[in-house]
Protein backbone atom coordinates (compact mmCIF):
# COMPACT_ATOMS: atom_id res chain seq x y z
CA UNK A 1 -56.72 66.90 -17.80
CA UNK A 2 -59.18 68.18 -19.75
CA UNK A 3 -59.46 67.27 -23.98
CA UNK A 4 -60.95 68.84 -26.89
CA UNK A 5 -64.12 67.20 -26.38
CA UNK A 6 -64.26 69.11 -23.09
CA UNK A 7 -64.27 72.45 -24.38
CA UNK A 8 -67.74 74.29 -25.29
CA UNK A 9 -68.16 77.32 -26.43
CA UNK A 10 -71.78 78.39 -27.02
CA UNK A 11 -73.75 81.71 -28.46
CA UNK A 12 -75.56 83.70 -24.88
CA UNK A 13 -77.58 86.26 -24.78
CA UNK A 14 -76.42 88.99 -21.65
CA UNK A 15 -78.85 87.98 -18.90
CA UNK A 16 -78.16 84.37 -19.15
CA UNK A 17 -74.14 85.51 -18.46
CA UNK A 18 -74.29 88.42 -16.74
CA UNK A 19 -72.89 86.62 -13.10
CA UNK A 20 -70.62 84.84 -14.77
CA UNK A 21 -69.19 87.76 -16.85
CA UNK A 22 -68.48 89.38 -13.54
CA UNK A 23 -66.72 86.26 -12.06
CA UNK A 24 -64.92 85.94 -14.78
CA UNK A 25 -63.62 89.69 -15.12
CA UNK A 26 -62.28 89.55 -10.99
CA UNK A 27 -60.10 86.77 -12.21
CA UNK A 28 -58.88 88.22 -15.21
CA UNK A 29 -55.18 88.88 -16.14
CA UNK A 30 -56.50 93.00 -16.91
CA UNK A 31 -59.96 94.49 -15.99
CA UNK A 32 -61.29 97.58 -17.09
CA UNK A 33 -65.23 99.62 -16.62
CA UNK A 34 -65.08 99.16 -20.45
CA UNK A 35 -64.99 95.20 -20.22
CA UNK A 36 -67.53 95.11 -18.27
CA UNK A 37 -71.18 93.47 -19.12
CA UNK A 38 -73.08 96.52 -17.79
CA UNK A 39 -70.91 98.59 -20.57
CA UNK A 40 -70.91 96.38 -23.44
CA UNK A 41 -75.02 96.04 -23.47
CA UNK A 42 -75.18 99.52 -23.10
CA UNK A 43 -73.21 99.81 -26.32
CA UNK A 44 -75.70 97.33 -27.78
CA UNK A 45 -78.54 99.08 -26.38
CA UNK A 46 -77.96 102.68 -27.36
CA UNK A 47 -75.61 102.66 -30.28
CA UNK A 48 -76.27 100.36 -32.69
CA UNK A 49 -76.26 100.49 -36.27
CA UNK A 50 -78.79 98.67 -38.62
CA UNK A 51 -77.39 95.12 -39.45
CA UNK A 52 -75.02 94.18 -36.38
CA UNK A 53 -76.05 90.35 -34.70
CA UNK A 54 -75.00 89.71 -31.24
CA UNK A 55 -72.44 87.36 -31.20
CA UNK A 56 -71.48 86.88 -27.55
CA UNK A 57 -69.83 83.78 -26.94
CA UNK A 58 -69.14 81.71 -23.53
CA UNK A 59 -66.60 79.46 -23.09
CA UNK A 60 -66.52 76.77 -20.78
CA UNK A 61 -63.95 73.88 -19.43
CA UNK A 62 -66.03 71.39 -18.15
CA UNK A 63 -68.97 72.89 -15.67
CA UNK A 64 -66.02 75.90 -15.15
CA UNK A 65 -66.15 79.27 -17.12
CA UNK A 66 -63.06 80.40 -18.40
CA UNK A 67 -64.14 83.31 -20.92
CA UNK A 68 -66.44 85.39 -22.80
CA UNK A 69 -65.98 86.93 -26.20
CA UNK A 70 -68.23 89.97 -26.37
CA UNK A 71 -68.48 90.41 -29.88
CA UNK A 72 -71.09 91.44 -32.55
CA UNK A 73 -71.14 90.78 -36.50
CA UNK A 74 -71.93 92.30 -39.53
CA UNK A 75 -71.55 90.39 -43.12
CA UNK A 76 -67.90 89.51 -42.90
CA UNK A 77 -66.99 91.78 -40.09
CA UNK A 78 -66.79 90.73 -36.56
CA UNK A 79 -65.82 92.95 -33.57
CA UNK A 80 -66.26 93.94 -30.45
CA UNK A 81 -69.81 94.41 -29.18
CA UNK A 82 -68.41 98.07 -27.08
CA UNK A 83 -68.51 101.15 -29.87
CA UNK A 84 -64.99 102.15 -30.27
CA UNK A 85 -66.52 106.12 -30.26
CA UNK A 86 -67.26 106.12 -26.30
CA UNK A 87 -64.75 102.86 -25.25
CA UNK A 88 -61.66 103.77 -24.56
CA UNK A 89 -60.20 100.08 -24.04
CA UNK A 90 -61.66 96.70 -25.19
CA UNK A 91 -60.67 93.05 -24.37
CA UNK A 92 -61.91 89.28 -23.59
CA UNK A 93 -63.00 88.58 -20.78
CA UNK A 94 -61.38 85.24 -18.92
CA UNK A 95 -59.72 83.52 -16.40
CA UNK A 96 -55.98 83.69 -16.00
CA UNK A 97 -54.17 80.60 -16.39
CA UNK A 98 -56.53 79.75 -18.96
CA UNK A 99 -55.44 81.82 -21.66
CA UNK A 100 -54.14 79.24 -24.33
CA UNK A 101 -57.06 77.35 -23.39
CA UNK A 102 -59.59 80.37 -24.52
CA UNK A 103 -57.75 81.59 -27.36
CA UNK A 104 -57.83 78.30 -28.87
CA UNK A 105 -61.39 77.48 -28.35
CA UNK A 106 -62.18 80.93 -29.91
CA UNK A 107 -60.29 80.54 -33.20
CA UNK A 108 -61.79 77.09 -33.85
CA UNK A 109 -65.00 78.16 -32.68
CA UNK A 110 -64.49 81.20 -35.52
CA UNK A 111 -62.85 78.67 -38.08
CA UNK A 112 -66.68 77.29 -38.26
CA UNK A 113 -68.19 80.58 -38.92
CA UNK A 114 -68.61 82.79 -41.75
CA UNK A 115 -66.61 85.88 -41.45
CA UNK A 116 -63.51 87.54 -43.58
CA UNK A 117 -62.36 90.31 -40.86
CA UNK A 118 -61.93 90.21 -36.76
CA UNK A 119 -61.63 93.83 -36.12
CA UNK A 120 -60.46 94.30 -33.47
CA UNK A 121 -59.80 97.78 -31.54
CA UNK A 122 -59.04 99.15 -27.95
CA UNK A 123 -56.08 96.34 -26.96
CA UNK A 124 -53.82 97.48 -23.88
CA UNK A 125 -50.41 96.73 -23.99
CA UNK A 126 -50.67 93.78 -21.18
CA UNK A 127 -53.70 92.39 -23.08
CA UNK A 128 -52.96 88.64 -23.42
CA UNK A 129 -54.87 88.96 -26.80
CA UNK A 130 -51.87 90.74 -27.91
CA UNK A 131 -49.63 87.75 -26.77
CA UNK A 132 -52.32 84.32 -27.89
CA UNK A 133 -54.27 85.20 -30.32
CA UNK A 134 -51.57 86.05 -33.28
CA UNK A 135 -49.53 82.91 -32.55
CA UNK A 136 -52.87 80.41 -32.99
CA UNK A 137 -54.55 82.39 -35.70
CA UNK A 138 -51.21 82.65 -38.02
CA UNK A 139 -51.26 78.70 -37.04
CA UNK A 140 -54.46 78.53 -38.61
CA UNK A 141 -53.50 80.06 -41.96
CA UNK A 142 -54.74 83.65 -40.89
CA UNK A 143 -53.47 86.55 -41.64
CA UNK A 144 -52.53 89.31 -38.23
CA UNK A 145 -51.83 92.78 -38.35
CA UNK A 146 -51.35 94.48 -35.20
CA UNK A 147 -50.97 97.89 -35.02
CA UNK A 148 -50.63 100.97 -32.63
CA UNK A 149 -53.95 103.12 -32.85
CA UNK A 150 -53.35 105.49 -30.17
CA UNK A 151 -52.22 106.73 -26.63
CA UNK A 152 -54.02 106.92 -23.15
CA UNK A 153 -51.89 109.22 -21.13
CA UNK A 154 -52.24 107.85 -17.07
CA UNK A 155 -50.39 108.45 -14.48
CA UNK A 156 -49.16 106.54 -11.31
CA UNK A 157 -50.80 108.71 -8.32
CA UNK A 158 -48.23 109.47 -5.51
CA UNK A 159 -49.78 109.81 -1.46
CA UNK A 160 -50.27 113.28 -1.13
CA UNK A 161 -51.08 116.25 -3.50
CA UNK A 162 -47.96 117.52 -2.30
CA UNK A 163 -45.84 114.58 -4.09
CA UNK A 164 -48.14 115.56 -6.83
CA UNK A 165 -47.03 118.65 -7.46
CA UNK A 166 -43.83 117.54 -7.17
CA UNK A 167 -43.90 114.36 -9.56
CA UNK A 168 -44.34 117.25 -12.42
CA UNK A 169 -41.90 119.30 -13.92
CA UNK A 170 -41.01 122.39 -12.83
CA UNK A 171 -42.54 124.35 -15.75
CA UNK A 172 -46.10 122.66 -14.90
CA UNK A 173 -45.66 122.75 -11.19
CA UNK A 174 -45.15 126.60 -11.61
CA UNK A 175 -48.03 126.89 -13.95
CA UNK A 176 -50.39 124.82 -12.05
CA UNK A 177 -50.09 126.30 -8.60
CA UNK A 178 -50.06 130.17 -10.46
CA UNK A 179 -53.26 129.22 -12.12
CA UNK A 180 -54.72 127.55 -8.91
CA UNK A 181 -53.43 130.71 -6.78
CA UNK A 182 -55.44 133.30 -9.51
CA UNK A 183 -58.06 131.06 -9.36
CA UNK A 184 -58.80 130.79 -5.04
CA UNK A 185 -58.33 134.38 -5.47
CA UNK A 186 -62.14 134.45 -6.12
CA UNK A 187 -64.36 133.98 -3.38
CA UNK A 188 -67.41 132.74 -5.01
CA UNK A 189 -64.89 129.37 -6.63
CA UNK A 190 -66.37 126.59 -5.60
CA UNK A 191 -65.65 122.60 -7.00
CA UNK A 192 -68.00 119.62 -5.76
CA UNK A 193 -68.66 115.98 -7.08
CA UNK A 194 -72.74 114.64 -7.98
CA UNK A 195 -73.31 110.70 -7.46
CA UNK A 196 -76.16 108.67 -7.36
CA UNK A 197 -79.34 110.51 -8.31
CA UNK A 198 -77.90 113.71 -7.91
CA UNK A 199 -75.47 113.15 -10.81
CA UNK A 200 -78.52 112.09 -13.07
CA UNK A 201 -79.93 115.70 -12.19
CA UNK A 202 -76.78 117.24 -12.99
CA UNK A 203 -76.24 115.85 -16.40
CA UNK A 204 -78.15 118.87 -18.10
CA UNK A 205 -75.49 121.25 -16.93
CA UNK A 206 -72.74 118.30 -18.37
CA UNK A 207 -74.07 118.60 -21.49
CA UNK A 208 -74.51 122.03 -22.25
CA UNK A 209 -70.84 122.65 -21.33
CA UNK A 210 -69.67 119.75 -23.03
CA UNK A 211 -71.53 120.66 -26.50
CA UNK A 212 -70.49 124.35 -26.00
CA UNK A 213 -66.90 123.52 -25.06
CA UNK A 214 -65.93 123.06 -29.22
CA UNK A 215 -67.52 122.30 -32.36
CA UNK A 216 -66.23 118.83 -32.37
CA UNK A 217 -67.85 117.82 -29.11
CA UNK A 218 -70.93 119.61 -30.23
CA UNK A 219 -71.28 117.89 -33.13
CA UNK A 220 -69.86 114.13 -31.03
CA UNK A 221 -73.12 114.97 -28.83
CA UNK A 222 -76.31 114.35 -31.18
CA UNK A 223 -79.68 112.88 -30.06
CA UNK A 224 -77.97 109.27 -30.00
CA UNK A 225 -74.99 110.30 -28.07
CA UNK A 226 -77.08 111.97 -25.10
CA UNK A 227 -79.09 109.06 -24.80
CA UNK A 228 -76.22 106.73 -24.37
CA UNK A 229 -74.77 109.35 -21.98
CA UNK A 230 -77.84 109.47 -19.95
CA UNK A 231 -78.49 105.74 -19.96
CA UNK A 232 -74.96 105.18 -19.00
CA UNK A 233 -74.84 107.35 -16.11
CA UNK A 234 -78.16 106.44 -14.63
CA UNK A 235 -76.73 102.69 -14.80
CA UNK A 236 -73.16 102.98 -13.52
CA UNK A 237 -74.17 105.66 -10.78
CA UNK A 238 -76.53 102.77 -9.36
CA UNK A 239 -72.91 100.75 -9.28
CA UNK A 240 -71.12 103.66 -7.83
CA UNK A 241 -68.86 103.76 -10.30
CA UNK A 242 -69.69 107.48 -11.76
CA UNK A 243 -68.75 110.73 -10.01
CA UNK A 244 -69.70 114.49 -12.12
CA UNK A 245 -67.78 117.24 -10.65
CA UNK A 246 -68.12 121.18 -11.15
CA UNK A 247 -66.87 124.35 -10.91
CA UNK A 248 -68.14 127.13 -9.92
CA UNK A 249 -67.43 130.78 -10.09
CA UNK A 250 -69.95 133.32 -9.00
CA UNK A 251 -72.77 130.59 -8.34
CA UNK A 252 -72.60 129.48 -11.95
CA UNK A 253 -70.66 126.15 -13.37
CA UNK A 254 -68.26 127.01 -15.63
CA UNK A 255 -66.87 123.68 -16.02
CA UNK A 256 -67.33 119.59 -15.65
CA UNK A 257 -66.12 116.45 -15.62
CA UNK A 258 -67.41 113.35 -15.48
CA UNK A 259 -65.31 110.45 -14.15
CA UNK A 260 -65.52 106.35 -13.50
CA UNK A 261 -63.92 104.83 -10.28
CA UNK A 262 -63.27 100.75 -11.07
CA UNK A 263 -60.99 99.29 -8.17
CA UNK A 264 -57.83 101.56 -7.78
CA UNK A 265 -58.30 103.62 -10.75
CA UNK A 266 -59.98 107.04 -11.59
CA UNK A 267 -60.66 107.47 -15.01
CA UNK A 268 -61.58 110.88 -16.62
CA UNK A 269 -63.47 109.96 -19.30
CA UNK A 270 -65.32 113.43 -20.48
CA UNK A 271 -65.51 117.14 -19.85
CA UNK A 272 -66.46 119.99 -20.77
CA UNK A 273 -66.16 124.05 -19.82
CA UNK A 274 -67.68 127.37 -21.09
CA UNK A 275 -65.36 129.30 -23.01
CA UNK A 276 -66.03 132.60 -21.59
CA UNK A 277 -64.15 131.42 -18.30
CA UNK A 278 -60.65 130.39 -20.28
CA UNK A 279 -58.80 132.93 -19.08
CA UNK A 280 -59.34 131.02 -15.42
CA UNK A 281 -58.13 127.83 -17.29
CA UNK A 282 -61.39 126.44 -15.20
CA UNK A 283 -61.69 123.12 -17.87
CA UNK A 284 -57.69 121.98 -16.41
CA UNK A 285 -58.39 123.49 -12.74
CA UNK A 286 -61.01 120.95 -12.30
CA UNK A 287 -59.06 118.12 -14.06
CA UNK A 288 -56.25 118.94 -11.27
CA UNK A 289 -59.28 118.97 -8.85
CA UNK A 290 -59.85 115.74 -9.88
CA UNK A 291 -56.94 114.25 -9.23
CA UNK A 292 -56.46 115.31 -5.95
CA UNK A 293 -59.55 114.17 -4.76
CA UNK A 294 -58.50 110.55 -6.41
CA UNK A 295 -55.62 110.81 -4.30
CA UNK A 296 -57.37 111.72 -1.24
CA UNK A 297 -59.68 108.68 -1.79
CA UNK A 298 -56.26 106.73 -1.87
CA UNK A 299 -56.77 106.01 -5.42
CA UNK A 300 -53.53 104.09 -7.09
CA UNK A 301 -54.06 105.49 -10.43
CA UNK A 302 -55.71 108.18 -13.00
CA UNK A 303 -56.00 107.68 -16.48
CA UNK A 304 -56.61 110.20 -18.45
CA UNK A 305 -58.08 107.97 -21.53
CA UNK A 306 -57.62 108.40 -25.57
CA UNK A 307 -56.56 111.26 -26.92
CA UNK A 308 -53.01 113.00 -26.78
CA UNK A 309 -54.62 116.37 -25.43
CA UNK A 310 -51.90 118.41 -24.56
CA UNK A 311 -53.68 119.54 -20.90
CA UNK A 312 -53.20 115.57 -19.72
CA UNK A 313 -49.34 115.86 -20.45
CA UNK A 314 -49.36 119.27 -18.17
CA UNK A 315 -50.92 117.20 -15.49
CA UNK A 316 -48.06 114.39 -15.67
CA UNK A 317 -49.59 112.11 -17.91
CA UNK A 318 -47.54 109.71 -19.37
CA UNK A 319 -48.25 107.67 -22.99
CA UNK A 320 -49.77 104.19 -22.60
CA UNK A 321 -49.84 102.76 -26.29
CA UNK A 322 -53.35 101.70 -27.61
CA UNK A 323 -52.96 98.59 -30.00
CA UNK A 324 -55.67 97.28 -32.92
CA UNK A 325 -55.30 93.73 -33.54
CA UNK A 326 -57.01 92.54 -37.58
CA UNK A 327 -56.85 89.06 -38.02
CA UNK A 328 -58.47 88.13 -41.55
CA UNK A 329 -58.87 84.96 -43.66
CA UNK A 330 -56.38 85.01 -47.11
């Protein structure tokens, strides 16, 4: 059995735990796009502000990994290294069965740093975070607040589009298939999915009818933003885990989506539509477009992210709570 003495956690940089990192996160109790190492250094990469340190911890048994702890610092502030503006979910990374084993290496590795705050955003309800980490940090003297910071509407996807349809209620189900009926009723409609390079080329189009869908996504997409969005694409579509898909009508796209595909899920995680098409409801018409090609694919689920949009509820979404966990020194 192994002691105290057997446990080392040590400071990495991401090359030297890239492998690992993915070993680690096909053995892990939840796995998400967002924990992975690809997204986190893109985070580091293309969004960060002046003064944040990498602090990316390993944590090992022995020779055998059992976690990472992708985290950065600032002054007193530590958090997770993935921006909490463009990731939906954040977590540890490690192997199950090991969890007391990582969560108390971590809070005596931080009991011999210099830090007032663990911030820490993005936690999904099964997150064994939620579960460890309060019960060994109040141990230690530290104070834990956990809170609910959100929702991320998903939904369970059924066989067929047919059992679909028929999953929502019958005031959606009506709407859906009138607006999908008004819309086929156009000839020139079209709807198609980009990968690979052929998503890169598309992302032009994306942002244009992202930025001109509202003011707030205008003003979400600056300089910074696009390049993140452009670096991120370019990197996941080599993983094939990025699909864009338009619509059409009369040869021109109207509307867009961009979505991740990580194991059995599809996740929508941003879109966009011109606003001179509403009255097609084009922006939801591909979002249902979406999902049927998930289901098609034999996807198990689609999750429509953060945000309580009402559009995600008329397409059968159903709450999943978002938790922030704040552990701080008294």
């Amino acid at each position: 059995m192994l002691g105290e003495k057997d446990i080392v956690v040590q400071k990495k940089h991401f090359d030297a735990l890239a492998p690992e990192w993915e070993s680690l996160l096909g053995r892990s109790p939840i796995r998400s796009i967002f924990f992975t190492p690809q997204w986190h250094e893109l985070c580091w990469q293309n969004l960060q502000d002046d003064g944040w340190q990498l602090f990316l911890l390993s944590v090992r048994a022995g020779e055998r990994p059992i976690g990472i702890a992708p985290l950065r610092r600032r002054q007193s502030t530590i958090c997770f290294i993935g921006n909490v503006e463009v990731s939906d979910y954040l977590d540890f990374v490690l192997r199950e069965g090991d969890e007391e084993t990582f969560y108390r290496a971590l809070v005596d590795a931080l009991q011999s740093e210099d830090w007032q705050v663990l911030d820490l955003h993005g936690l999904l309800p099964a997150s064994p975070t939620l579960i460890h980490l309060p019960v060994l940090a109040r141990r230690e003297g530290l104070s834990v607040v956990l809170e609910r910071e959100g929702v991320s509407p998903a939904l369970d996807l059924p066989d067929t589009w047919d059992g679909f349809l028929s999953s929502l209620s019958r005031k959606y189900r009506h709407e859906l298939r009138r607006k999908i009926r008004r819309l086929v009723q156009n000839d020139s409609f079209r709807y198609y999915s980009l990968q690979g390079e052929d998503l890169t080329a598309g992302m032009d189009d994306f942002l244009h009818l992202h930025r001109i869908s509202g003011h707030d996504k205008a003003a979400f997409m600056d300089r910074q933003m696009e390049s993140f969005f452009r670096n991120m694409v370019d990197r996941l579509a080599a993983r094939n885990w990025a699909t864009l898909y338009f619509l059409e009508v009369d040869g021109k796209r109207v509307s867009t989506a961009l979505c991740f595909q990580y194991g059995e899920e599809v996740l929508l995680y941003n879109s966009g539509f011109d606003p001179a098409y509403g009255g097609l409801s084009v922006g939801l018409m591909l979002k249902a477009f979406c999902i049927r090609d998930a289901i098609e694919a034999g996807k198990k689920r689609f999750d429509f992210l953060r945000g309580s949009e009402h559009y995600k509820y008329e397409l059968g979404g159903v709450d999943v709570p978002v938790y922030r966990c704040v552990v701080q020194r008294l």
